[in-house]
Each structure stands twice: as structure tokens, then as C-alpha cells.
C-alpha atoms as a PDB file:
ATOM      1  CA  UNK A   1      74.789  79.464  62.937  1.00  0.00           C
ATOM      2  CA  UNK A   2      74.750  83.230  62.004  1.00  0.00           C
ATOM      3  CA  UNK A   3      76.169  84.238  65.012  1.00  0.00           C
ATOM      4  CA  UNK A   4      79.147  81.549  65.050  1.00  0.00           C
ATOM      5  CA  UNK A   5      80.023  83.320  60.852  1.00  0.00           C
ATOM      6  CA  UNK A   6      79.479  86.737  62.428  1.00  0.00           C
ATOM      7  CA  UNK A   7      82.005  86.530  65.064  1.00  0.00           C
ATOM      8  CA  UNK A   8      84.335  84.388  62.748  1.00  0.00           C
ATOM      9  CA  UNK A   9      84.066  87.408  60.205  1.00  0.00           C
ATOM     10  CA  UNK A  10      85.217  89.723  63.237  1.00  0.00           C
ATOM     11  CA  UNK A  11      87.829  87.817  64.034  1.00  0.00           C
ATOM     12  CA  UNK A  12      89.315  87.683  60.574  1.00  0.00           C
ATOM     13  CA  UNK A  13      89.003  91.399  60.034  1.00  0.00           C
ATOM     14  CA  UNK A  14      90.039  92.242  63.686  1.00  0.00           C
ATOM     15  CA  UNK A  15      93.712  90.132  63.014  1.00  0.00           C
ATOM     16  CA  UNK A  16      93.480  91.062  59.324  1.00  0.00           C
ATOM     17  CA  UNK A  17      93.002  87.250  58.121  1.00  0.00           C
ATOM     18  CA  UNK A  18      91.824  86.175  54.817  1.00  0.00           C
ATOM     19  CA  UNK A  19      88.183  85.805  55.265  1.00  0.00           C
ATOM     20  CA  UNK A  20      86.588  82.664  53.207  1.00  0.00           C
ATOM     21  CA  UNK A  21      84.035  83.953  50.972  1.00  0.00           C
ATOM     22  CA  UNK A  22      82.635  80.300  50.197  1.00  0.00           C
ATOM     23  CA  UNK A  23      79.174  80.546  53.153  1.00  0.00           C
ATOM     24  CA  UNK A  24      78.183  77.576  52.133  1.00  0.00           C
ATOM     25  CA  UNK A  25      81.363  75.388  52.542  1.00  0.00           C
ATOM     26  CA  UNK A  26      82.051  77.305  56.723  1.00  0.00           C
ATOM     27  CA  UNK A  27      78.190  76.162  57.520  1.00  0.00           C
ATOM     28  CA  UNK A  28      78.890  72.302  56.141  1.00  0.00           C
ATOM     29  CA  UNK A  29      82.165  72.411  58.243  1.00  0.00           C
ATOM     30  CA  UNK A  30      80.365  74.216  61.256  1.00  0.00           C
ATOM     31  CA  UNK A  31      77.812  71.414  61.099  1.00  0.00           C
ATOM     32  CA  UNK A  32      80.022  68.332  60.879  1.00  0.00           C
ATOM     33  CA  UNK A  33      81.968  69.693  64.421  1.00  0.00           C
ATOM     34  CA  UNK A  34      80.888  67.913  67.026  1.00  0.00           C
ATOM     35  CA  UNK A  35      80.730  69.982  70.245  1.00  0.00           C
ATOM     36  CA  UNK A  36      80.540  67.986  73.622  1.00  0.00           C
ATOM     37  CA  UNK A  37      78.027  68.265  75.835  1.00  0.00           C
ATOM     38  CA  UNK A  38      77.775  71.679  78.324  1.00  0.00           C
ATOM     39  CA  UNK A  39      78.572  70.374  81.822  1.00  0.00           C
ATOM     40  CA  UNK A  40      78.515  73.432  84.498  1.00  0.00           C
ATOM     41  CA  UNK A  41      81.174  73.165  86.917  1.00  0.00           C
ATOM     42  CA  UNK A  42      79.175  74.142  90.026  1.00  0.00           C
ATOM     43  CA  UNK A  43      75.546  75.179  91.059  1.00  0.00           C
ATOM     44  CA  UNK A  44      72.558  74.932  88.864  1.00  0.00           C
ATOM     45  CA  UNK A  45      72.650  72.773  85.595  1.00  0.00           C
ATOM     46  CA  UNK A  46      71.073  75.128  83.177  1.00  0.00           C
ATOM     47  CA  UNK A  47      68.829  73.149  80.157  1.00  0.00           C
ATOM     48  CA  UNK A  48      71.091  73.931  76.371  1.00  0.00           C
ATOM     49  CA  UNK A  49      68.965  72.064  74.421  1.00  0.00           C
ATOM     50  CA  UNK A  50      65.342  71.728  74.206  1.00  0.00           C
ATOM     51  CA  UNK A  51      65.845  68.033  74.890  1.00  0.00           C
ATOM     52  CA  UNK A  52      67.104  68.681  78.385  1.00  0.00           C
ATOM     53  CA  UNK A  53      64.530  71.687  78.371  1.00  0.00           C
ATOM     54  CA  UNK A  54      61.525  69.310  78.685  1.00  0.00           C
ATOM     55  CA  UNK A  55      63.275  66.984  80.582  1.00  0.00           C
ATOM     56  CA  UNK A  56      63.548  69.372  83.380  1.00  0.00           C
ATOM     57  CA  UNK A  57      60.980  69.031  86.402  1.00  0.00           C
ATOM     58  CA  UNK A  58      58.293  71.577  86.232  1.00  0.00           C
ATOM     59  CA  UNK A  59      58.087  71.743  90.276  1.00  0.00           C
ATOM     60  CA  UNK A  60      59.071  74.999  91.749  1.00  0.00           C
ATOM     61  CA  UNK A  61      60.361  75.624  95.424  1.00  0.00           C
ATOM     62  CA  UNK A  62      57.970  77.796  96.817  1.00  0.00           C
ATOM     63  CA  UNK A  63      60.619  78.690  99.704  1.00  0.00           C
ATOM     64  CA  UNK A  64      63.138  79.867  97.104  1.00  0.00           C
ATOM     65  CA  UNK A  65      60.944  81.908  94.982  1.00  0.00           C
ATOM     66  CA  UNK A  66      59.640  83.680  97.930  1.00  0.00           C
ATOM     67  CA  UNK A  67      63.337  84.442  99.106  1.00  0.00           C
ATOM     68  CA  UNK A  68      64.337  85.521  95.777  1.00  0.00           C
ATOM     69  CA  UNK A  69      60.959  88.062  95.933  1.00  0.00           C
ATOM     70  CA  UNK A  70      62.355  89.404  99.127  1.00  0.00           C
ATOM     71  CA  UNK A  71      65.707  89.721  97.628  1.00  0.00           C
ATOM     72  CA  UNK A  72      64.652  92.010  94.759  1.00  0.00           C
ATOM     73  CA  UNK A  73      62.482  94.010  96.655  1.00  0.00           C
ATOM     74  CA  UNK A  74      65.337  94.911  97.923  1.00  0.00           C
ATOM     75  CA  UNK A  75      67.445  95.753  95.290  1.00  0.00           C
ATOM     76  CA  UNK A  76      63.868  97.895  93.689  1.00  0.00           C
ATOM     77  CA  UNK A  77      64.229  99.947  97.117  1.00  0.00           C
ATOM     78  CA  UNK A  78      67.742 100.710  96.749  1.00  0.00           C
ATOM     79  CA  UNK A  79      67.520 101.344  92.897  1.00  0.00           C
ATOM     80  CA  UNK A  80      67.750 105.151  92.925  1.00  0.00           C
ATOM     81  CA  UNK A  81      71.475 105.124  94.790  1.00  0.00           C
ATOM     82  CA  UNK A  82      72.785 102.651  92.271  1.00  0.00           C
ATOM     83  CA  UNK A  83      71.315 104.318  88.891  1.00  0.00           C
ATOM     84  CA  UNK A  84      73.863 107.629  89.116  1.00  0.00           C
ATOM     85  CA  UNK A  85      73.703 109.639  86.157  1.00  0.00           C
ATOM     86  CA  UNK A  86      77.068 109.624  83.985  1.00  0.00           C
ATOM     87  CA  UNK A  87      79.843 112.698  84.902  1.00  0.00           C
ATOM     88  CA  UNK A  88      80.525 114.770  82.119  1.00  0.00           C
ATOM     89  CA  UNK A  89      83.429 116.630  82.531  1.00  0.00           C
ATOM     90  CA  UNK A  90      83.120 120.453  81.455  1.00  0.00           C
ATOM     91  CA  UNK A  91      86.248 122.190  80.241  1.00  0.00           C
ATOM     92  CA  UNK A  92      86.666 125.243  77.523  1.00  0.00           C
ATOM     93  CA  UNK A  93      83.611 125.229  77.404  1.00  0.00           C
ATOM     94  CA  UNK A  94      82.876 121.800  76.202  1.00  0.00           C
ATOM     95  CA  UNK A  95      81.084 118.628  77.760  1.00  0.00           C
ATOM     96  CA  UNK A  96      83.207 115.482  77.368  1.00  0.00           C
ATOM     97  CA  UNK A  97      81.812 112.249  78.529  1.00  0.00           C
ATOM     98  CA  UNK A  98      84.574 109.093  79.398  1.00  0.00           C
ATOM     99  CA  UNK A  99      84.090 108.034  76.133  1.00  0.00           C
ATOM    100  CA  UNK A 100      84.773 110.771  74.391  1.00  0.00           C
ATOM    101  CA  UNK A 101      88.595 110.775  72.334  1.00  0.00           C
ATOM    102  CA  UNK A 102      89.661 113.624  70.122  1.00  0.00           C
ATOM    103  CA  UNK A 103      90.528 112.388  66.984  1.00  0.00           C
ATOM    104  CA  UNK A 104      93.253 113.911  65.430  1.00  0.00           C
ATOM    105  CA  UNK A 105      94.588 113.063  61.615  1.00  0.00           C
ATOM    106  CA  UNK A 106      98.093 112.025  62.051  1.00  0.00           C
ATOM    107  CA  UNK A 107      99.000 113.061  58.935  1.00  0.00           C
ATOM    108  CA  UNK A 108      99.060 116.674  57.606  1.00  0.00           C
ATOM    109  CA  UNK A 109      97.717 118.414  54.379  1.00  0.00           C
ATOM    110  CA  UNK A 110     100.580 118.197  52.623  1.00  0.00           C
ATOM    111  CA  UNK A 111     100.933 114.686  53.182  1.00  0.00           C
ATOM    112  CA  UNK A 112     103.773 114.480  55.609  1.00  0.00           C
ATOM    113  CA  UNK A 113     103.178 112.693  59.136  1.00  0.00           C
ATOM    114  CA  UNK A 114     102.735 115.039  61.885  1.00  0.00           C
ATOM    115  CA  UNK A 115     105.122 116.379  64.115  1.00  0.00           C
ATOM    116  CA  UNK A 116     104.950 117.267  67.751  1.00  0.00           C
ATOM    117  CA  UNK A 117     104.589 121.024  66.935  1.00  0.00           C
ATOM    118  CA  UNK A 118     101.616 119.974  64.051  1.00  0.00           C
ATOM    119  CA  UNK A 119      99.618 118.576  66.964  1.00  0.00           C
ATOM    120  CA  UNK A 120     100.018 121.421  69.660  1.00  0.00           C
ATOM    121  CA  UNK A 121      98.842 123.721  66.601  1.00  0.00           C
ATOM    122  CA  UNK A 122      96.139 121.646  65.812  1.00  0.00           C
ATOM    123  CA  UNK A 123      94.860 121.126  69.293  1.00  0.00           C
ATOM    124  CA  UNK A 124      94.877 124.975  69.739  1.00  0.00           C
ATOM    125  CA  UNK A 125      92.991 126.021  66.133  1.00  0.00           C
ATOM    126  CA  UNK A 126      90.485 122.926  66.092  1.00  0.00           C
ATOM    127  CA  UNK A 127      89.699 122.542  69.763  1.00  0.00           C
ATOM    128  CA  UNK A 128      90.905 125.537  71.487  1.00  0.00           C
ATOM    129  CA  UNK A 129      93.128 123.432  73.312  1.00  0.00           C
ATOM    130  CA  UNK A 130      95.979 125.201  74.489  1.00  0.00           C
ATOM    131  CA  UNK A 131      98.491 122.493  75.726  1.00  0.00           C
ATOM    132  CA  UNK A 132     101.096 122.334  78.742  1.00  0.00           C
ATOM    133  CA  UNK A 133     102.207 119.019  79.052  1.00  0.00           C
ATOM    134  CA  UNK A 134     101.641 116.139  76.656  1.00  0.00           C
ATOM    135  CA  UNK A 135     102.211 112.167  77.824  1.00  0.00           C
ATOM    136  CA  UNK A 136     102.466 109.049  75.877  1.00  0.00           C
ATOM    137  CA  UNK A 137     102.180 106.277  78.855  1.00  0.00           C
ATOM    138  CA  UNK A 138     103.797 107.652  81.970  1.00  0.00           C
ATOM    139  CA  UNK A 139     106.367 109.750  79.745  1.00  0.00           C
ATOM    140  CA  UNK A 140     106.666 113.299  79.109  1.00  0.00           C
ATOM    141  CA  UNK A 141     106.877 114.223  75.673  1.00  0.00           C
ATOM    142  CA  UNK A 142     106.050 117.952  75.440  1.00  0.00           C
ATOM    143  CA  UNK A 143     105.759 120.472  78.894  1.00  0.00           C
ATOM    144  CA  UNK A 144     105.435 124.389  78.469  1.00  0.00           C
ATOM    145  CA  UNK A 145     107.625 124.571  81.097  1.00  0.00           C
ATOM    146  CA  UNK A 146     110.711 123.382  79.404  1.00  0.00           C
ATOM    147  CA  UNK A 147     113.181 125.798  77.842  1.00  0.00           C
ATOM    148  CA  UNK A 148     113.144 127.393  74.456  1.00  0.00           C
ATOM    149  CA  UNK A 149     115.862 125.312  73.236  1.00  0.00           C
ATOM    150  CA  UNK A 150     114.516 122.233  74.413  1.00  0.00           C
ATOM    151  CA  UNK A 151     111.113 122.968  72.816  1.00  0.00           C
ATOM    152  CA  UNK A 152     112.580 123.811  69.367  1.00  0.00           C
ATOM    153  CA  UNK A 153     113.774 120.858  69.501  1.00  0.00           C
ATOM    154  CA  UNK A 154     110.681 118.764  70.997  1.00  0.00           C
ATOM    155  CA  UNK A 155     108.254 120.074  68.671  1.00  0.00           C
ATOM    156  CA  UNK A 156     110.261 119.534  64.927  1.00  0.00           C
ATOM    157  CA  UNK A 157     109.990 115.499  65.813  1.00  0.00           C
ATOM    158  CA  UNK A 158     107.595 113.256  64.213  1.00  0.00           C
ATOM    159  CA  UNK A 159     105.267 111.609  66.618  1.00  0.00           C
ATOM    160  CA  UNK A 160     106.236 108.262  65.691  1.00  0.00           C
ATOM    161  CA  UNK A 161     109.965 109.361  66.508  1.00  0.00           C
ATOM    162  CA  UNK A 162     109.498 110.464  69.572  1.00  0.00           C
ATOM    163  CA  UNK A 163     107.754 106.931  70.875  1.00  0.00           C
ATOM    164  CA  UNK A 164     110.152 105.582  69.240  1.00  0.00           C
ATOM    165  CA  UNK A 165     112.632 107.227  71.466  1.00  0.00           C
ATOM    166  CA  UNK A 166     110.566 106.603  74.667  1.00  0.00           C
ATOM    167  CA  UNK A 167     109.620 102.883  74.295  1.00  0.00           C
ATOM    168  CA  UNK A 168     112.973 101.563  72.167  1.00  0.00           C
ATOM    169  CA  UNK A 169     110.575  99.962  69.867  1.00  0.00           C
ATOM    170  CA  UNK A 170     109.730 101.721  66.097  1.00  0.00           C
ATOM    171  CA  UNK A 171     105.708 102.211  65.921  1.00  0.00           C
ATOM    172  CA  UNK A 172     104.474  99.052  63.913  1.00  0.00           C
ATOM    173  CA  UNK A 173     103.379  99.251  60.345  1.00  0.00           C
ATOM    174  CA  UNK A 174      99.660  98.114  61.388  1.00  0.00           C
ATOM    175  CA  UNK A 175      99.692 100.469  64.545  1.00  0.00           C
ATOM    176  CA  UNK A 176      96.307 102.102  63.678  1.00  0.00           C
ATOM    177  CA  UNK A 177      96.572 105.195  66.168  1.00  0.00           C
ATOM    178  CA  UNK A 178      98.880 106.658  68.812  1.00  0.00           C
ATOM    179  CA  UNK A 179      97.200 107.420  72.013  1.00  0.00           C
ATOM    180  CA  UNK A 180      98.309 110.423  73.920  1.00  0.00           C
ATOM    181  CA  UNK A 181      97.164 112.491  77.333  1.00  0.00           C
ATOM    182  CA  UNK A 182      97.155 115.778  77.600  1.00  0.00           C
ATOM    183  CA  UNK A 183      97.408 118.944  80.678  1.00  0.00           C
ATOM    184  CA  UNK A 184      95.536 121.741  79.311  1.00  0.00           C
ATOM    185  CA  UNK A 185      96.307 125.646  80.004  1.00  0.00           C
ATOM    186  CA  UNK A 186      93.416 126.608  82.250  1.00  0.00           C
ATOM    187  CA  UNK A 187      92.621 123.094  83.271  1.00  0.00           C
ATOM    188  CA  UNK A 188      91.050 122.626  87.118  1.00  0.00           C
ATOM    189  CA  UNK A 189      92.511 119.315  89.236  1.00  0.00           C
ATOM    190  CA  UNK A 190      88.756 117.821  88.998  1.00  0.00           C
ATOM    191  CA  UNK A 191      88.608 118.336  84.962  1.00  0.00           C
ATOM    192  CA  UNK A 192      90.047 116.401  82.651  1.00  0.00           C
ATOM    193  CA  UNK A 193      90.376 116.433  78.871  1.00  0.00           C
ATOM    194  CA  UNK A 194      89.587 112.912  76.645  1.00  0.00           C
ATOM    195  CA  UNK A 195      92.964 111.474  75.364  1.00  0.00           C
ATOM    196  CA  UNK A 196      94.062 112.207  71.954  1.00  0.00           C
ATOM    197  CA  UNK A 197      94.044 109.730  69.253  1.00  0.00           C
ATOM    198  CA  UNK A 198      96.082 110.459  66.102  1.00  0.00           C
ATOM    199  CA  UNK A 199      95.103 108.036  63.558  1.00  0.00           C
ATOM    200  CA  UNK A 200      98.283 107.037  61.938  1.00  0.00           C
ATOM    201  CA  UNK A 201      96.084 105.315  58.907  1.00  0.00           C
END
């Protein structure tokens, strides 16, 4: 029963629905539902209630059990090759695992949303970062490479703007964070930086 009101609270918050604050009244509805039995599709029937649980035969197939023994010896011999320590990938001098993101406000001190040039600058003084190409999806939104006109340009646009631009959709209101990837000056083929979240709230 306090699992079924846990999740139901996640799901409220997670969609951003009102949440009941009336416990008592969600378990007298959660106990008047009536659920239909669990009926597996295919293979073995597995006991849900403790009903069924001391219905089930106690016999156990000797044969089976001693083919499921073999089976996980097995799987214990071969356990080292499977259990591979996570990669960490190492670049300015930092370890980032694949769950790493670098968070990034998207909003500056002065209380203005940040602009294209605001994140290079940021990436450089707060991570030593210094960036060559920056991609929202599979488009290019900032490359070194480009010319000084062209980067003048680039960098005075608001993020939002400039997915804006790309997708032909306006960021929602709700849209929590932007996710961007980034090329790094200095940055080997097998290294790669975590993607860069600015939190837009």
C-alpha cells in the first residue's frame, strides 16, 4: 500500500499534478479496487498470494535443480570477464565517469539568461574547458573554426534562441534544462567530455 502512494506521489510531481493530501481517503479508494487475478502468459505460474503460496506442491525435480547447479557453475567460472570495472574517461586533468553532466546555471548574475558567449566563458573559467565546437542534437551551434563575423554573431544569442532557430519550436516554459555536447581544445578521439546541462530553472 506504501509503495502503490509512493509511486502515485512520483507521478504527480514528475507531470506536475495536484497531489491529494487526504492519505486516508487514496488508501479507502486503493482498497475498494478490485484487481484481477495475475495470470502469466507463458512458462512457470509464479504463487502472488500466500493462498496460492501454500497451495503450491512442495516436490522438487531433482533433474532440474541439478541442471540449474551446473548452469551457475558456469556462470561463477566465467564471473571475472563479465564484472569489468567502469571506464572513466580522463581529460584536463579530470576523471569523468558516463554519468557525470556539467551543470551549468542558465542564467547569469545579473539575472539575464545566458547567451552562447556566457557559456563558452563559463566553461573556460569554471572547468577549464576551452571549447571548439558546441552541438545541440546533431546541429552545430558554435565551432572555433568559423569566421570572426560569424562568431560575433553566434555568441551574442541566447541559448534558448538559438534552439529555437535549429528545431522551429520555442523552448517550453516547463523545459527544465537544455542539453548540449561539446569538442574540447586538446581533446584525444578516445576522450570525451560529459554533456552540458544548463538548467533553465
Amino acid at each position: 500500500m506504501a509503495f502503490i502512494l509512493a509511486a502515485s506521489r512520483l507521478f504527480a510531481q514528475t507531470h506536475r499534478l495536484q497531489v491529494s493530501g487526504d492519505e486516508v481517503a487514496a488508501r479507502q479508494v486503493l482498497l475498494v479496487l478490485c484487481l484481477p487475478p495475475f495470470q502469466p502468459c507463458q512458462g512457470l505460474h509464479i504463487p502472488t498470494t500466500d493462498q496460492e503460496l501454500k497451495e503450491t506442491s512442495d516436490t522438487v525435480d531433482e533433474e532440474r535443480l541439478t541442471e540449474l547447479r551446473k548452469v551457475l557453475e558456469k556462470v561463477g567460472n566465467h564471473k571475472p570477464n563479465l564484472m569489468e570495472p567502469i571506464h572513466f574517461e580522463k581529460f584536463c586533468q579530470k576523471t569523468w565517469t558516463c554519468w557525470d553532466r556539467i551543470e551549468v546555471p542558465g542564467v547569469t548574475g545579473s539575472g539575464e539568461e545566458m547567451t552562447l558567449g556566457d557559456l563558452r566563458d563559463h566553461l573556460q573559467k569554471e572547468h577549464g574547458l576551452a571549447l571548439r565546437m558546441l552541438l545541440y542534437r546533431e546541429a552545430v551551434l558554435y565551432a572555433a573554426f568559423w569566421s570572426s563575423e560569424k562568431l560575433k554573431e553566434q555568441l551574442a544569442n541566447r541559448l534558448t534562441e538559438l534552439v529555437h532557430c535549429i528545431t522551429g519550436k520555442a523552448v517550453p516554459k516547463d523545459c527544465r534544462f537544455l542539453e548540449f555536447q561539446i569538442v574540447c581544445e586538446g581533446e584525444e578521439e578516445d576522450s570525451t567530455p560529459p554533456p552540458v546541462h544548463v538548467q533553465l530553472h
